[in-house]
PDB file of N, CA and C in Angstrom:
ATOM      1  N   UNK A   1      27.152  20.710  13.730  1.00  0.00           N
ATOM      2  CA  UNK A   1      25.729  20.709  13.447  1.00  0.00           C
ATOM      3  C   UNK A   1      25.348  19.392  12.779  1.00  0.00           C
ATOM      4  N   UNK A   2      24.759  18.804  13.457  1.00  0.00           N
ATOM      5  CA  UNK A   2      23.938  17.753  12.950  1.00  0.00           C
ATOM      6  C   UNK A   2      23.241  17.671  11.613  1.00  0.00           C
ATOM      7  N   UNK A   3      23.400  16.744  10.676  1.00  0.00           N
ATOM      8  CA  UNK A   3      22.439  16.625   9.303  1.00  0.00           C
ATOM      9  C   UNK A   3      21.152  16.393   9.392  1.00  0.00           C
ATOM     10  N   UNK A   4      20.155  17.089   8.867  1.00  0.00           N
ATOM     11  CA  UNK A   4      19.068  16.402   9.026  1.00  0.00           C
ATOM     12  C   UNK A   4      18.463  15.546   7.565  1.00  0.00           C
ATOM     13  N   UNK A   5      18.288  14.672   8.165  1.00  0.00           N
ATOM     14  CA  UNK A   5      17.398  13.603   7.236  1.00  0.00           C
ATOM     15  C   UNK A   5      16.216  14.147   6.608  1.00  0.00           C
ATOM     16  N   UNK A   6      16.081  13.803   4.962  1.00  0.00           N
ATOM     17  CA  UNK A   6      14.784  14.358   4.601  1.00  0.00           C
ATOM     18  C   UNK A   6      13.972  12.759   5.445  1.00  0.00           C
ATOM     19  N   UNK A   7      12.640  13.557   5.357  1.00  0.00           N
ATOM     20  CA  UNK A   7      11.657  12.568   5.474  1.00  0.00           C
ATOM     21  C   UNK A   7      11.701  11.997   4.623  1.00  0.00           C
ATOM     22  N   UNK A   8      11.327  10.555   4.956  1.00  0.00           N
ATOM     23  CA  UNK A   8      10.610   9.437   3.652  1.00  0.00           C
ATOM     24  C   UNK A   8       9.301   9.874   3.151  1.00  0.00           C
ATOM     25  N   UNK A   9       9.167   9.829   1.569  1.00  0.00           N
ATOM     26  CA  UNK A   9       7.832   9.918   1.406  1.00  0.00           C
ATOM     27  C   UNK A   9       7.156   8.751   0.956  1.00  0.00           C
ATOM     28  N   UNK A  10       5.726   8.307   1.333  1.00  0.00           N
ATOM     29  CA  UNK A  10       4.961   7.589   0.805  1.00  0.00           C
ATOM     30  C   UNK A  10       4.377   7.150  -0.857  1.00  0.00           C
ATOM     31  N   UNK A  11       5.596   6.314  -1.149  1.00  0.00           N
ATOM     32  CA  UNK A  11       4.933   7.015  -3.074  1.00  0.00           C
ATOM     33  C   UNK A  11       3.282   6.584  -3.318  1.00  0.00           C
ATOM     34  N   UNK A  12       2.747   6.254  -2.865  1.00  0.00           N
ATOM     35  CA  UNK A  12       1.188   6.145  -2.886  1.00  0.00           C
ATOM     36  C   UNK A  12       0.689   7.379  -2.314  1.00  0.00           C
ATOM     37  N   UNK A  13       0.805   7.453  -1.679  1.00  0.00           N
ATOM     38  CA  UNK A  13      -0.287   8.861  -1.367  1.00  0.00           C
ATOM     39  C   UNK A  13       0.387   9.933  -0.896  1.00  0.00           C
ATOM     40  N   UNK A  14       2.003   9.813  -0.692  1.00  0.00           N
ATOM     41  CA  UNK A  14       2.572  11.366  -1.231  1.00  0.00           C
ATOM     42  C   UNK A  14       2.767  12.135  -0.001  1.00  0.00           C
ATOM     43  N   UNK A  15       2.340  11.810   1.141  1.00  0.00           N
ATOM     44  CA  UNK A  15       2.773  12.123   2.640  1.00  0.00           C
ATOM     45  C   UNK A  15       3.732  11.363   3.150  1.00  0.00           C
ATOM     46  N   UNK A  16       4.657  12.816   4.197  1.00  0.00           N
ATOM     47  CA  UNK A  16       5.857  12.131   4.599  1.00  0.00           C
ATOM     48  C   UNK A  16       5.399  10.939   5.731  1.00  0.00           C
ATOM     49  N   UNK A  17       6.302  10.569   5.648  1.00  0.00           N
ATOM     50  CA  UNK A  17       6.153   8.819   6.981  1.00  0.00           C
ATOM     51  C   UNK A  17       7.147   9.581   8.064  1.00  0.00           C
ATOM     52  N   UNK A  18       6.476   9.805   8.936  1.00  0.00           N
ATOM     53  CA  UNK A  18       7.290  10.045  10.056  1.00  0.00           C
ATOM     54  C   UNK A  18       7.810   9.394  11.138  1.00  0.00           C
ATOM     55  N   UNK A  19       9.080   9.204  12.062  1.00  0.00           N
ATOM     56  CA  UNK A  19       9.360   8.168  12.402  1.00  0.00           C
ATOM     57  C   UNK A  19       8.610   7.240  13.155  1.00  0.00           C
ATOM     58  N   UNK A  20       7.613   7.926  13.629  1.00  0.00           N
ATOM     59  CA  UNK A  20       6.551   7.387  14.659  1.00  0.00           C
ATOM     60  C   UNK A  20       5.661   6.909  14.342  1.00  0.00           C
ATOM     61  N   UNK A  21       5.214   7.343  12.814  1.00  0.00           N
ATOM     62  CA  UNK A  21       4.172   6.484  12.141  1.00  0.00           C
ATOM     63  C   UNK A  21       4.551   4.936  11.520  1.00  0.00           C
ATOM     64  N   UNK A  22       3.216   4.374  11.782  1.00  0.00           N
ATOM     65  CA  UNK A  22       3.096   2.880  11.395  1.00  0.00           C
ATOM     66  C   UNK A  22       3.609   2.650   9.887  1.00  0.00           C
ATOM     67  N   UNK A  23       4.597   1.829   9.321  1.00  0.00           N
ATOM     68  CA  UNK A  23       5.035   2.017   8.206  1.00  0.00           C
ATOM     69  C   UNK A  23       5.215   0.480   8.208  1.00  0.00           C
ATOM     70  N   UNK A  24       5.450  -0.002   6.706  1.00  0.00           N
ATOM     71  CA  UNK A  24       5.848  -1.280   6.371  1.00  0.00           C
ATOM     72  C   UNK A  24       6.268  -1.153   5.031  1.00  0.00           C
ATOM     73  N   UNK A  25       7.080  -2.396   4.672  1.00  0.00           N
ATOM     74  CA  UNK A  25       7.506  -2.696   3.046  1.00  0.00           C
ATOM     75  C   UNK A  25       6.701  -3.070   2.336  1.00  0.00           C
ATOM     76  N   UNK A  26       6.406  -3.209   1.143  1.00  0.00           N
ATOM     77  CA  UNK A  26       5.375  -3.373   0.288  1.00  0.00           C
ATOM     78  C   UNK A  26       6.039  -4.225  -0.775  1.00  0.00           C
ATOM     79  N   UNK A  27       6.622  -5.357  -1.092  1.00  0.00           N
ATOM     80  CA  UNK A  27       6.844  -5.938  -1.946  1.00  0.00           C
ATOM     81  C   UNK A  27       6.368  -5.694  -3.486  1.00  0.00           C
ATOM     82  N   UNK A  28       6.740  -5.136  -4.339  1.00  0.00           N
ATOM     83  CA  UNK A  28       5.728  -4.552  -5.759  1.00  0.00           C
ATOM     84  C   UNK A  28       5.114  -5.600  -6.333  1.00  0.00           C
ATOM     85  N   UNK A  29       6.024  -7.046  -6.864  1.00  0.00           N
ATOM     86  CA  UNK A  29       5.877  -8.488  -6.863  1.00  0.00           C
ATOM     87  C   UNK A  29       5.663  -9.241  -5.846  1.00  0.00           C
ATOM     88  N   UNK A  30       4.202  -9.359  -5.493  1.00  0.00           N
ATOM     89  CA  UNK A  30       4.092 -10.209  -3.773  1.00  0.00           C
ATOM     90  C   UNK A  30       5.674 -11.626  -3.786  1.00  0.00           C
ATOM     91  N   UNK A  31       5.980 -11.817  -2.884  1.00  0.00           N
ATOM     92  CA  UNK A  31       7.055 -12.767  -2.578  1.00  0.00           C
ATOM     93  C   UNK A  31       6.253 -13.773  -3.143  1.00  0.00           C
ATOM     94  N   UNK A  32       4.999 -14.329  -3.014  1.00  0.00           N
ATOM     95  CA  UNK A  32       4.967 -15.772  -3.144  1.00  0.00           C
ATOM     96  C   UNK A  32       4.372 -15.959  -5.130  1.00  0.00           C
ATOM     97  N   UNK A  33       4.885 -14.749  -5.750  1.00  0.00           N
ATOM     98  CA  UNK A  33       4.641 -14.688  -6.858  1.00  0.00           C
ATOM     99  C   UNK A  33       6.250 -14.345  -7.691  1.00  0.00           C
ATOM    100  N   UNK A  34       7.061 -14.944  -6.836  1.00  0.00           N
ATOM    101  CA  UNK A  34       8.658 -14.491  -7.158  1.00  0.00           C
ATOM    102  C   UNK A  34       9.447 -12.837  -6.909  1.00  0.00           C
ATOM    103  N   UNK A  35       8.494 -12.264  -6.164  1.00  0.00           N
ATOM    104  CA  UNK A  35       9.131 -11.167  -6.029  1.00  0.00           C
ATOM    105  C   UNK A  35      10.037 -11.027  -4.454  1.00  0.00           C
ATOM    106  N   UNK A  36      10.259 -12.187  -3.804  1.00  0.00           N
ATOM    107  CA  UNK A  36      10.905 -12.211  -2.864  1.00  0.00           C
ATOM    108  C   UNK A  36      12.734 -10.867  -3.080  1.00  0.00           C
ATOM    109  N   UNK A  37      13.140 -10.730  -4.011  1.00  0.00           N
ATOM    110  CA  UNK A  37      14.723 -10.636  -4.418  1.00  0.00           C
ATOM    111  C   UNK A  37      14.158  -9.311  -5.355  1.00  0.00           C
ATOM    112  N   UNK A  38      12.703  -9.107  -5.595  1.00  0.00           N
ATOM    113  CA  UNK A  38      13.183  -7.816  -6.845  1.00  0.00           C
ATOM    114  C   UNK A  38      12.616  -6.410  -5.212  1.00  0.00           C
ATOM    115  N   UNK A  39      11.910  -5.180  -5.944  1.00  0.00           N
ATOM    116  CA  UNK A  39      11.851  -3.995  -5.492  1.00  0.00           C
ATOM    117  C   UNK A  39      10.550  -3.818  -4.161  1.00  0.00           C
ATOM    118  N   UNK A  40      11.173  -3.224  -3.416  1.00  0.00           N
ATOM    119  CA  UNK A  40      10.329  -2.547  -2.451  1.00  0.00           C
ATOM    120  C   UNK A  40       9.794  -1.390  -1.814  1.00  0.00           C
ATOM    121  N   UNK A  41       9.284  -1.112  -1.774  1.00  0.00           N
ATOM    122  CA  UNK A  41       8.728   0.504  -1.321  1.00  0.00           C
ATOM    123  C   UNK A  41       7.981   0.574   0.169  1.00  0.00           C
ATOM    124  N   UNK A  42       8.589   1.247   0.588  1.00  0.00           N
ATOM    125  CA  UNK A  42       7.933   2.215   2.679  1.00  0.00           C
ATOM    126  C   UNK A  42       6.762   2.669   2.042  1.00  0.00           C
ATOM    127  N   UNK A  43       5.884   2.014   2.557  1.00  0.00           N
ATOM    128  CA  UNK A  43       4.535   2.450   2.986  1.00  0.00           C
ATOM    129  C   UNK A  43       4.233   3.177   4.025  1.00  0.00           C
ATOM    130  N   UNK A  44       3.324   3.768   4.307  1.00  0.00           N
ATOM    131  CA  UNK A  44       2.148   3.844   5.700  1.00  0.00           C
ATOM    132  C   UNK A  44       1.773   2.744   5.358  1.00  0.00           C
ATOM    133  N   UNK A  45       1.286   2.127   6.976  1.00  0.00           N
ATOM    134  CA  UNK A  45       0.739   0.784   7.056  1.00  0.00           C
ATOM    135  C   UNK A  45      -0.753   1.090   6.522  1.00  0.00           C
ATOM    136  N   UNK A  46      -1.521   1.801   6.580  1.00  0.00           N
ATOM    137  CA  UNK A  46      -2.611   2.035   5.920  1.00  0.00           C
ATOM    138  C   UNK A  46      -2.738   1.891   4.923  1.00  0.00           C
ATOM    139  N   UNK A  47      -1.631   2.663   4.272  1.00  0.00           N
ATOM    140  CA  UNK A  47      -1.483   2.534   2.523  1.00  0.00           C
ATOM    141  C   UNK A  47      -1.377   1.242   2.200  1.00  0.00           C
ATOM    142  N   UNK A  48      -0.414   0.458   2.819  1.00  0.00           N
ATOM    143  CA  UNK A  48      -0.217  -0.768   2.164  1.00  0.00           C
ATOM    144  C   UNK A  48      -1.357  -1.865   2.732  1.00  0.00           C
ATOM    145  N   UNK A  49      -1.703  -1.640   3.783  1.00  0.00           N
ATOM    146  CA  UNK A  49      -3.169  -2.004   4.237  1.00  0.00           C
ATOM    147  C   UNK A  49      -4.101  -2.369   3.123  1.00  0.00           C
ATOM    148  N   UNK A  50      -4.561  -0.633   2.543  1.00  0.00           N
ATOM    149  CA  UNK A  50      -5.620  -0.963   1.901  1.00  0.00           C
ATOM    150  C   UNK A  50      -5.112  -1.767   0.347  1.00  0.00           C
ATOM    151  N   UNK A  51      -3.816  -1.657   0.241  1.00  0.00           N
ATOM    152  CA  UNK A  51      -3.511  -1.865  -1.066  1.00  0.00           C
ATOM    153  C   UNK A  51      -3.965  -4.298  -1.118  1.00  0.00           C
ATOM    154  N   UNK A  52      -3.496  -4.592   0.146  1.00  0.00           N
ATOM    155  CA  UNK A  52      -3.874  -5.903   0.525  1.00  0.00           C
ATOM    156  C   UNK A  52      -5.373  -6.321   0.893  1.00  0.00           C
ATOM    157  N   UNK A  53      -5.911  -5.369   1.146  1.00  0.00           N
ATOM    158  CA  UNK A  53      -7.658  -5.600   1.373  1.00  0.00           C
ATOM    159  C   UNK A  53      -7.872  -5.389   0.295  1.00  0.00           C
ATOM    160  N   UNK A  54      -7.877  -4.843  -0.951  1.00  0.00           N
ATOM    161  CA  UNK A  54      -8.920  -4.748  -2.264  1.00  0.00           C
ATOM    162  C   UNK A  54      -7.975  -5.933  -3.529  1.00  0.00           C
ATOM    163  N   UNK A  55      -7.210  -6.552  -2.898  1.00  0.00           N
ATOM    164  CA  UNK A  55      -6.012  -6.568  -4.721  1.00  0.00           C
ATOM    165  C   UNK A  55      -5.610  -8.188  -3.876  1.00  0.00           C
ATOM    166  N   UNK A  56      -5.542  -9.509  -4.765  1.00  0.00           N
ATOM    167  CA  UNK A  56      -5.305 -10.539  -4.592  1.00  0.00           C
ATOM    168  C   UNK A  56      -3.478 -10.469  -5.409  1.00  0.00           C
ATOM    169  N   UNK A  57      -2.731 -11.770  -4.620  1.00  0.00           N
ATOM    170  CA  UNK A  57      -1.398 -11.640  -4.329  1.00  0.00           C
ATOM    171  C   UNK A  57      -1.181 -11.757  -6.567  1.00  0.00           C
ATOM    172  N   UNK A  58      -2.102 -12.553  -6.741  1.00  0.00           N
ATOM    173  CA  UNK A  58      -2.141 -12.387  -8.005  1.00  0.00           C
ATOM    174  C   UNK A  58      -2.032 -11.510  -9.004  1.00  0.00           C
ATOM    175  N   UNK A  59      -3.187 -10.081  -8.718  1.00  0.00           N
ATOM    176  CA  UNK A  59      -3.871  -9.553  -9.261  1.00  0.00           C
ATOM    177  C   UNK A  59      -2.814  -8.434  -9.374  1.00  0.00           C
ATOM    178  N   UNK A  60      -1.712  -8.543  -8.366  1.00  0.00           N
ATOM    179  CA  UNK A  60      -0.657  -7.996  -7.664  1.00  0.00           C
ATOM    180  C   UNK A  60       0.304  -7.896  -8.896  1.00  0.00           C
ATOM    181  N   UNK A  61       0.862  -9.206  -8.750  1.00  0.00           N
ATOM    182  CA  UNK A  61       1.669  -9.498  -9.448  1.00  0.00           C
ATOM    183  C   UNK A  61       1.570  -9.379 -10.698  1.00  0.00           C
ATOM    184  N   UNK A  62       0.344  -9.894 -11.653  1.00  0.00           N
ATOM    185  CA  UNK A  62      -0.024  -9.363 -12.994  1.00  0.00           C
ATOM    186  C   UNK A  62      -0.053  -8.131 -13.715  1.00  0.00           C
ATOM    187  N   UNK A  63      -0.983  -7.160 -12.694  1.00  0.00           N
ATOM    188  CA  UNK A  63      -1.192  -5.964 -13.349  1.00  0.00           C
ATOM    189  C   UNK A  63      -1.104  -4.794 -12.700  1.00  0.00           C
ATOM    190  N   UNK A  64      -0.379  -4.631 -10.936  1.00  0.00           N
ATOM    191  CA  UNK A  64      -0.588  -3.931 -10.151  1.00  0.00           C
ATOM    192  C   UNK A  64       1.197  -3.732  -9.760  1.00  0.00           C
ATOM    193  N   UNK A  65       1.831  -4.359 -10.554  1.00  0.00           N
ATOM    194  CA  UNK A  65       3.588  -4.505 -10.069  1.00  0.00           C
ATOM    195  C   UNK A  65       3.914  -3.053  -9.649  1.00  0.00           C
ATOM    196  N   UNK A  66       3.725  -2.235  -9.751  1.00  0.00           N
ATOM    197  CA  UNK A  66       4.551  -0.906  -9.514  1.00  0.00           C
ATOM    198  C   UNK A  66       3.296   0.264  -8.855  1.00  0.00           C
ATOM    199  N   UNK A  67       3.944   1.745  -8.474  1.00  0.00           N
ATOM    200  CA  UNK A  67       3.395   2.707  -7.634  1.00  0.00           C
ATOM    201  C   UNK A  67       2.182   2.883  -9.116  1.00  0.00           C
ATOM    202  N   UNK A  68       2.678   3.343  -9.776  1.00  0.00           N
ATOM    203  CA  UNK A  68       2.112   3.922 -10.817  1.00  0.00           C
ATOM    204  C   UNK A  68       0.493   3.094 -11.344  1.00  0.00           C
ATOM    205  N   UNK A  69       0.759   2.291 -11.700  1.00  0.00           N
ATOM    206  CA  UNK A  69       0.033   1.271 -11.980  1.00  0.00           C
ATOM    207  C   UNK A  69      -1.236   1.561 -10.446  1.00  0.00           C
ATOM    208  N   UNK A  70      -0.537   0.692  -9.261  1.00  0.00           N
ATOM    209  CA  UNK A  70      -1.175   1.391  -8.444  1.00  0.00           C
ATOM    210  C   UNK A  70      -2.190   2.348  -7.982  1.00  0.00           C
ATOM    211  N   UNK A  71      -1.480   3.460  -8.022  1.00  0.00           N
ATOM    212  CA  UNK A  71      -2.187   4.881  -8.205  1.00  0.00           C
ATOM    213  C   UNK A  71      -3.153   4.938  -9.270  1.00  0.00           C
ATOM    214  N   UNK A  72      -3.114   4.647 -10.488  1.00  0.00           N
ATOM    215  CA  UNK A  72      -4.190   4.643 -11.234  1.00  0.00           C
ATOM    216  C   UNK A  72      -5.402   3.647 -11.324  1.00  0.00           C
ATOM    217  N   UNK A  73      -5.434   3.105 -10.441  1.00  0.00           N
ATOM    218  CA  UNK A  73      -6.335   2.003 -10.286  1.00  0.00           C
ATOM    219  C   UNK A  73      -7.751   3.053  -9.442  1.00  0.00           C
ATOM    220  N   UNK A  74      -8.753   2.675 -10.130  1.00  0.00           N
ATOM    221  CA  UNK A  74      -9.905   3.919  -9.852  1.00  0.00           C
ATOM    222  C   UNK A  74     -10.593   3.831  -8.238  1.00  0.00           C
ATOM    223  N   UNK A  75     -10.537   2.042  -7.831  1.00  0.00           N
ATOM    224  CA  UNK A  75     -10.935   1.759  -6.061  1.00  0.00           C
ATOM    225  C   UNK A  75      -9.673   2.394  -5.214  1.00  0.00           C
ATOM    226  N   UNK A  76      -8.423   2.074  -5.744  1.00  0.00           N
ATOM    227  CA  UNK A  76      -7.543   2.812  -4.846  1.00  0.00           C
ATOM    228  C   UNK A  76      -6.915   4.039  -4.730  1.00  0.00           C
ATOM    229  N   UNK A  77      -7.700   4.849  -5.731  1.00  0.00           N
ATOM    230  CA  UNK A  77      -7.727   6.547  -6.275  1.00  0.00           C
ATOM    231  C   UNK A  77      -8.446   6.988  -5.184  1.00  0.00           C
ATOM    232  N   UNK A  78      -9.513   6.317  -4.905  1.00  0.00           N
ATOM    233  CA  UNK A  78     -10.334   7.086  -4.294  1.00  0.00           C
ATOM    234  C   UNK A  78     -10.256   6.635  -2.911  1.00  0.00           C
ATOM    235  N   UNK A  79      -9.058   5.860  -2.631  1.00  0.00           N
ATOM    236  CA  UNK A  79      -9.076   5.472  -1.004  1.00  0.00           C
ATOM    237  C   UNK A  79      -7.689   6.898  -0.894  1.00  0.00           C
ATOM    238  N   UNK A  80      -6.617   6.937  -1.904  1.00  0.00           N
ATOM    239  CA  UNK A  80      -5.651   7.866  -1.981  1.00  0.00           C
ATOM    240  C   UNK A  80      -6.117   9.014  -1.818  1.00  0.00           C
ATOM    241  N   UNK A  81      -7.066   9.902  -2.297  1.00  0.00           N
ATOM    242  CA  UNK A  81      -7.663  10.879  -1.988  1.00  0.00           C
ATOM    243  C   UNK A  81      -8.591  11.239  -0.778  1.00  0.00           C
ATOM    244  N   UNK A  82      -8.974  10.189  -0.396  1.00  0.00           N
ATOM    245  CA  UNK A  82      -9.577  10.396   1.535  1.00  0.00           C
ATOM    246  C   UNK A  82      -8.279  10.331   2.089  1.00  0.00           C
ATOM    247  N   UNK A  83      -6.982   9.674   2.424  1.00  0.00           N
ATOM    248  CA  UNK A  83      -6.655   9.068   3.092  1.00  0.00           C
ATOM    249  C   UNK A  83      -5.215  10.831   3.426  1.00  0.00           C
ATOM    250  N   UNK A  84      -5.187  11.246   1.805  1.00  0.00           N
ATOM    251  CA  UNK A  84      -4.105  12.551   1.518  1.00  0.00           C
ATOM    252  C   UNK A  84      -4.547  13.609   2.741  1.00  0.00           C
ATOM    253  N   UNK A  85      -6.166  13.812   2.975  1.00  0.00           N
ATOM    254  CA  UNK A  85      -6.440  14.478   3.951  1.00  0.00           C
ATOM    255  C   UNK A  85      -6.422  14.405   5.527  1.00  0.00           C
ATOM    256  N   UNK A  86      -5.480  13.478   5.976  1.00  0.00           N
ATOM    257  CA  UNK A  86      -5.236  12.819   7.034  1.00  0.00           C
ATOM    258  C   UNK A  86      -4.078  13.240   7.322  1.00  0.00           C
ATOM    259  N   UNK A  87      -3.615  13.355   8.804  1.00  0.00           N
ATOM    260  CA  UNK A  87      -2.231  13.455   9.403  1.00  0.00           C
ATOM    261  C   UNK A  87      -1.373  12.255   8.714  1.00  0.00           C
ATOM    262  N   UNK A  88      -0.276  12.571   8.795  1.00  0.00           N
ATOM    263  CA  UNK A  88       0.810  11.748   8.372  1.00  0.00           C
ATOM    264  C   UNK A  88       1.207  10.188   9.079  1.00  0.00           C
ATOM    265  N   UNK A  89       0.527  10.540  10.450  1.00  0.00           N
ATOM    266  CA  UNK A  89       0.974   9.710  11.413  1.00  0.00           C
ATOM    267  C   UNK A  89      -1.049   8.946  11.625  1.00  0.00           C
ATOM    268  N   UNK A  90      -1.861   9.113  10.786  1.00  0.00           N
ATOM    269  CA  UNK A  90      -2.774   9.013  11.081  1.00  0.00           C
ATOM    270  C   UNK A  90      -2.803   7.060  10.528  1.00  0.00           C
ATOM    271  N   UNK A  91      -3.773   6.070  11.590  1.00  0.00           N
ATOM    272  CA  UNK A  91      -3.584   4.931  11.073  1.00  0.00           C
ATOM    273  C   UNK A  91      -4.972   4.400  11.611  1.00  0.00           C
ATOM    274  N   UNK A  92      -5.959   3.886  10.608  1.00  0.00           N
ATOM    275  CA  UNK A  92      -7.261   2.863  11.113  1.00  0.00           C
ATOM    276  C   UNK A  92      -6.860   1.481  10.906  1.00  0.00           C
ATOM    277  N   UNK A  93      -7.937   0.936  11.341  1.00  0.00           N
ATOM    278  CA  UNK A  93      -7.658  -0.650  11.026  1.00  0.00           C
ATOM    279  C   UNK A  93      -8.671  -0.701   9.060  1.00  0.00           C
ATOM    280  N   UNK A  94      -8.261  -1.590   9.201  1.00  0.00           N
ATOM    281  CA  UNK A  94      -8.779  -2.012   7.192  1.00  0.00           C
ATOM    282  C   UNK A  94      -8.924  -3.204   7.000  1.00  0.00           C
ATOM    283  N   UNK A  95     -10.407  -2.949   6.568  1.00  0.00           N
ATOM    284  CA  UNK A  95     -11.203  -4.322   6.548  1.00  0.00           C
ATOM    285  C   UNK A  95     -11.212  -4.616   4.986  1.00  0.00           C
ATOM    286  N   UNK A  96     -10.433  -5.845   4.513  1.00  0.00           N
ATOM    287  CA  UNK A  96     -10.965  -6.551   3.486  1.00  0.00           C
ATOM    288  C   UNK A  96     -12.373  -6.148   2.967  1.00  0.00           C
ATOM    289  N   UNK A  97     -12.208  -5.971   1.461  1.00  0.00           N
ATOM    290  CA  UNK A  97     -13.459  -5.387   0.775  1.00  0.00           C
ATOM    291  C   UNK A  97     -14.189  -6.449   0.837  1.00  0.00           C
ATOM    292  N   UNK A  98     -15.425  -6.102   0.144  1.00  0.00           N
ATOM    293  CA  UNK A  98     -16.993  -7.375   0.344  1.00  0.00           C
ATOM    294  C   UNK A  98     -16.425  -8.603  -1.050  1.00  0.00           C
ATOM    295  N   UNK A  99     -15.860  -7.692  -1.945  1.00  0.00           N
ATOM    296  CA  UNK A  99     -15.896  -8.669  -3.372  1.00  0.00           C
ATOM    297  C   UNK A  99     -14.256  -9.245  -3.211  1.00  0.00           C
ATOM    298  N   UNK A 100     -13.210  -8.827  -2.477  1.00  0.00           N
ATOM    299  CA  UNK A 100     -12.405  -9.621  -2.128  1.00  0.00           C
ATOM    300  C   UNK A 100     -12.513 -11.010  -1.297  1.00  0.00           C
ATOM    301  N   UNK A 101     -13.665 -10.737   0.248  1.00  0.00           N
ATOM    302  CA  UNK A 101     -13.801 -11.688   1.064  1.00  0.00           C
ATOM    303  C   UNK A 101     -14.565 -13.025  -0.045  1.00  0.00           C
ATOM    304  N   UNK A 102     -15.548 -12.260  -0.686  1.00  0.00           N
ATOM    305  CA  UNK A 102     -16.197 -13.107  -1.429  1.00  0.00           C
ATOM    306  C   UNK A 102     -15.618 -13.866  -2.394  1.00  0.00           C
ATOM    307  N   UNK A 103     -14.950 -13.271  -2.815  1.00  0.00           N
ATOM    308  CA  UNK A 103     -13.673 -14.098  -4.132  1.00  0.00           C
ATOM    309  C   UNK A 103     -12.801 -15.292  -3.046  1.00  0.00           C
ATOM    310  N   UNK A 104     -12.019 -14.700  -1.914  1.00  0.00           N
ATOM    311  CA  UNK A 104     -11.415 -15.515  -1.245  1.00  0.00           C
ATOM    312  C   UNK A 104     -12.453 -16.851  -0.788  1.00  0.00           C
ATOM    313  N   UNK A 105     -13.696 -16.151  -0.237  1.00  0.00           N
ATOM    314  CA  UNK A 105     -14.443 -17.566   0.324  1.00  0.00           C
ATOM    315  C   UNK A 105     -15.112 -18.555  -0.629  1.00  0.00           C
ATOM    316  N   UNK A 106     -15.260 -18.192  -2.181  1.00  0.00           N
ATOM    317  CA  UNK A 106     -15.630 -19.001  -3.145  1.00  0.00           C
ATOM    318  C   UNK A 106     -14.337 -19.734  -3.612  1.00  0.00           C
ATOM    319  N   UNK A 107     -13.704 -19.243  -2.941  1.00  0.00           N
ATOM    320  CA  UNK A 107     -12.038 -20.006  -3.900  1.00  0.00           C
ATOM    321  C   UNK A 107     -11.574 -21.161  -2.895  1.00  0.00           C
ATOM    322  N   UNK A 108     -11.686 -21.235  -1.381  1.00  0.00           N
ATOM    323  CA  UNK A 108     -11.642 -22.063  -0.361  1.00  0.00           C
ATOM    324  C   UNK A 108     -12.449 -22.786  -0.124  1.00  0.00           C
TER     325      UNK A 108
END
């Protein structure tokens, strides 16, 4: 008899990742802020999606390093709580917020 594998779970929003769903690594320390060599976490690509549309590689690295931290952040509470009511395997596209694009295009 064959073993079965638990599912991976998503530590952001707490649904399993199934093999078929869109998934990626999430660097906790963006790489180009030295976190190339420290911790990583399986996302849904959504999850980590939206976590890159609202949060600069900075903003990342300063005050957003871990799940926890994360999760309590009040814009991405409330993307975690739409997103919990979704299939597991469920994936949109994710558009950069208005005050991110705007921060990026005043900074270029």
């Amino acid at each position: 008899m064959a073993a079965r594998r638990m599912p991976v779970i998503c530590p952001l929003c707490e649904r399993p990742i199934p093999p078929d769903a869109r998934s990626s690594l999430h660097h906790l320390v963006p790489r180009l802020k030295g976190g190339t060599n420290l911790g990583t976490v399986r996302l849904h690509q959504i999850c980590h999606s939206a976590i890159h549309a609202r949060f600069s590689e900075t903003e990342l690295a300063k005050r957003l390093a871990d799940v926890e931290m994360l999760r309590a952040d009040p814009e991405l509470a409330a993307f975690i709580t739409w997103v919990r009511t979704k299939p597991p395997q469920f994936h949109a596209p994710t558009r950069m917020t208005k005050a991110r694009r705007e921060a990026r295009r005043d900074r270029d």
